[in-house]
Protein backbone atom coordinates (compact mmCIF):
# COMPACT_ATOMS: atom_id res chain seq x y z
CA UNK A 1 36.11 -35.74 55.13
CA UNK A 2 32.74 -35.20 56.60
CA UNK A 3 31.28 -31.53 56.93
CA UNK A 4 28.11 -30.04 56.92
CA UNK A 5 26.80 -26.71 54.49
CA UNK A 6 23.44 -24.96 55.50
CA UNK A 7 21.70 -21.84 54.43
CA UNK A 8 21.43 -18.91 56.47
CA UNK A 9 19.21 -15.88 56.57
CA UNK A 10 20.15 -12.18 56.49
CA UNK A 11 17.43 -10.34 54.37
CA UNK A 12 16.55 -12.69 52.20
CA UNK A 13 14.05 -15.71 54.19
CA UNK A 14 13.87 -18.99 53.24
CA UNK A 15 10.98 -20.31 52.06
CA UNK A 16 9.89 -16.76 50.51
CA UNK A 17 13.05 -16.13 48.50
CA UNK A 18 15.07 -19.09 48.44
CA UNK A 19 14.75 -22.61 49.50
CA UNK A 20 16.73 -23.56 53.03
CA UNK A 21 19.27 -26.41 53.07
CA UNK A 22 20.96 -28.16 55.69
CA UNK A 23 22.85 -31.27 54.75
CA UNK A 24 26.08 -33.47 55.79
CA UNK A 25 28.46 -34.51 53.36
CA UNK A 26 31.07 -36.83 52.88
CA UNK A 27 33.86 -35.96 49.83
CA UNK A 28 35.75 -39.50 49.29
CA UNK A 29 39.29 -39.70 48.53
CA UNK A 30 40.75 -37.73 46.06
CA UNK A 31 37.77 -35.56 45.97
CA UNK A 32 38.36 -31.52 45.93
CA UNK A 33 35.18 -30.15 45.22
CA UNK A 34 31.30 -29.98 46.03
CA UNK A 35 28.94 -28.01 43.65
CA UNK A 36 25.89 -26.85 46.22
CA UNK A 37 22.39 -26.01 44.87
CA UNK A 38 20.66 -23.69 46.65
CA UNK A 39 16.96 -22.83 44.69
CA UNK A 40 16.09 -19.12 44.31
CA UNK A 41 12.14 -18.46 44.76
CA UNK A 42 11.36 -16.03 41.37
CA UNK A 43 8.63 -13.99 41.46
CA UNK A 44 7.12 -10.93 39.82
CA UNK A 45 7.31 -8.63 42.69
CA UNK A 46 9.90 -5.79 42.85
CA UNK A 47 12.43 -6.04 45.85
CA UNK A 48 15.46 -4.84 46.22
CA UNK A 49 18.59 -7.11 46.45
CA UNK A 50 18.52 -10.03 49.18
CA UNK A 51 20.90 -11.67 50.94
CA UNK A 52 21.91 -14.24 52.32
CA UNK A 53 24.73 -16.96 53.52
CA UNK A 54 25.82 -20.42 52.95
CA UNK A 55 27.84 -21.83 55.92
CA UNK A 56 29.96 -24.90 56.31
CA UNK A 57 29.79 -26.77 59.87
CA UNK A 58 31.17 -29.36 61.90
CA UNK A 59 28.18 -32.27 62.22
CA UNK A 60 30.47 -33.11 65.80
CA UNK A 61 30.73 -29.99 67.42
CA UNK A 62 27.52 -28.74 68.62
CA UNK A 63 26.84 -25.78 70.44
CA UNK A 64 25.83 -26.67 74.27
CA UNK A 65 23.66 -23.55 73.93
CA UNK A 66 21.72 -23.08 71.17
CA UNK A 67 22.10 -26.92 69.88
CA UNK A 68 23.07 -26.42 66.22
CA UNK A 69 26.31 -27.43 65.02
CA UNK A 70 29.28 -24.85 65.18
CA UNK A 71 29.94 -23.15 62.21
CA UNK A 72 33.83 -24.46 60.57
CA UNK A 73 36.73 -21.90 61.35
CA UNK A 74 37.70 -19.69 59.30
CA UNK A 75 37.32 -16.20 57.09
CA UNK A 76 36.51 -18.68 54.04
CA UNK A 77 33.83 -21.23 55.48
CA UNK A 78 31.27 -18.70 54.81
CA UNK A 79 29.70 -17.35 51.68
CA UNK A 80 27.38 -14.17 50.81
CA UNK A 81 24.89 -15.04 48.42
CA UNK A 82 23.11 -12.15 46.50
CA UNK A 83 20.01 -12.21 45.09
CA UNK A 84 19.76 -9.42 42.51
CA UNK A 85 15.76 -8.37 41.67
CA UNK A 86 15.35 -8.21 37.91
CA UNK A 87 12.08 -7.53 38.53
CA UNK A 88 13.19 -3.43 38.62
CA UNK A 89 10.80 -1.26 36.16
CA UNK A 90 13.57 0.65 35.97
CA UNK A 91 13.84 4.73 35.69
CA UNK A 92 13.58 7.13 32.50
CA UNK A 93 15.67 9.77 31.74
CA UNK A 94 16.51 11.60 28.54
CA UNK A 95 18.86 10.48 25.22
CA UNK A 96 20.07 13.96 25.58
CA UNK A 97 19.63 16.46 28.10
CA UNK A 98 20.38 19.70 26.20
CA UNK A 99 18.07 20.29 22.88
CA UNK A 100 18.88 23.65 21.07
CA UNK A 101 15.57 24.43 18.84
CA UNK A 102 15.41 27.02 16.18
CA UNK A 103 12.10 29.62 17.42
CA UNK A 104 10.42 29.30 14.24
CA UNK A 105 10.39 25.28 14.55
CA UNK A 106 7.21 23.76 14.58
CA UNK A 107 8.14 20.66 17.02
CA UNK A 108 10.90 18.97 18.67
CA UNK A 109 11.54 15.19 18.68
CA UNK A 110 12.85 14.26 22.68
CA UNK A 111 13.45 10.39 23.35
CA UNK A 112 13.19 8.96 26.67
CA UNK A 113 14.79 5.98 27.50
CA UNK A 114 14.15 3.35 30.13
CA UNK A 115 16.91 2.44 31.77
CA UNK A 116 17.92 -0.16 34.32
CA UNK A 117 15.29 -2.52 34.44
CA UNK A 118 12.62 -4.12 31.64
CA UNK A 119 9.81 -5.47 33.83
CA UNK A 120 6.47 -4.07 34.70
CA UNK A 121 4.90 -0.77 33.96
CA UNK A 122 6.73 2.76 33.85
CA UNK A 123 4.85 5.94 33.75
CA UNK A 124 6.07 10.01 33.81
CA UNK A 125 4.18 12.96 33.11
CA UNK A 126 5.86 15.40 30.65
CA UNK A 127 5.00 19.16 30.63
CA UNK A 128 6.59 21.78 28.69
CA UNK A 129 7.39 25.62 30.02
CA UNK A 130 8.86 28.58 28.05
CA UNK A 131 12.07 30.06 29.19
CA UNK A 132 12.97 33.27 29.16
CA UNK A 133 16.24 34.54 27.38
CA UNK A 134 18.35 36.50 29.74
């Protein structure tokens, strides 16, 4: 069986985030699977999640208007490809959000935590205020 596979854009563009393929294949007898490659572009910028599809085709059938070959029939000749950005700095937030501190204490130990990402630099500024007791 002959078919083709091919990358396709959606918001993730080949050659910035991922490297474009178009090839033609032929799986011999007895064969049931393909493994495709596709390589993802890595770099150090943040962006958020891209997308984009791998399609099978027919080599035979192209279109009389736009001259590419037609995509193969069917809800499962198409695949969404992902590319998550672990690139993310992340956010902080508190351990714990509710500290109870004697009045006569001289300090109070708060941890922040970075969460959802490791890369780059994170920043906050931290101010204290005095509540009033109602």
């Amino acid at each position: 069986m002959t078919f083709g596979y091919r990358t396709v854009a959606d918001s993730a563009v080949a050659p910035k985030d991922y490297s474009h393929v178009d090839q033609v294949v032929t799986l011999k007898k007895r064969e049931t699977e393909l493994k495709v490659h596709i390589p993802i572009v890595d770099d150090d910028e943040w962006e958020p999640d891209l997308d984009f599809y791998i399609e099978l085709f027919d080599p035979n059938q192209i279109n009389s208007e736009t001259g590419v070959p037609e995509r193969l029939k069917g809800d499962d000749t198409r695949c969404k490809v992902t590319i998550l950005d672990e690139d993310f700095p992340g956010s902080l937030g508190f351990e714990v959000t509710d500290v109870r501190v004697p009045k006569n204490a001289q300090k109070v130990d708060v941890t922040i935590m970075r969460m959802e990402g490791a890369d780059g630099t994170i920043s906050c500024y931290i101010r204290t205020e005095t509540l009033s007791e109602h």
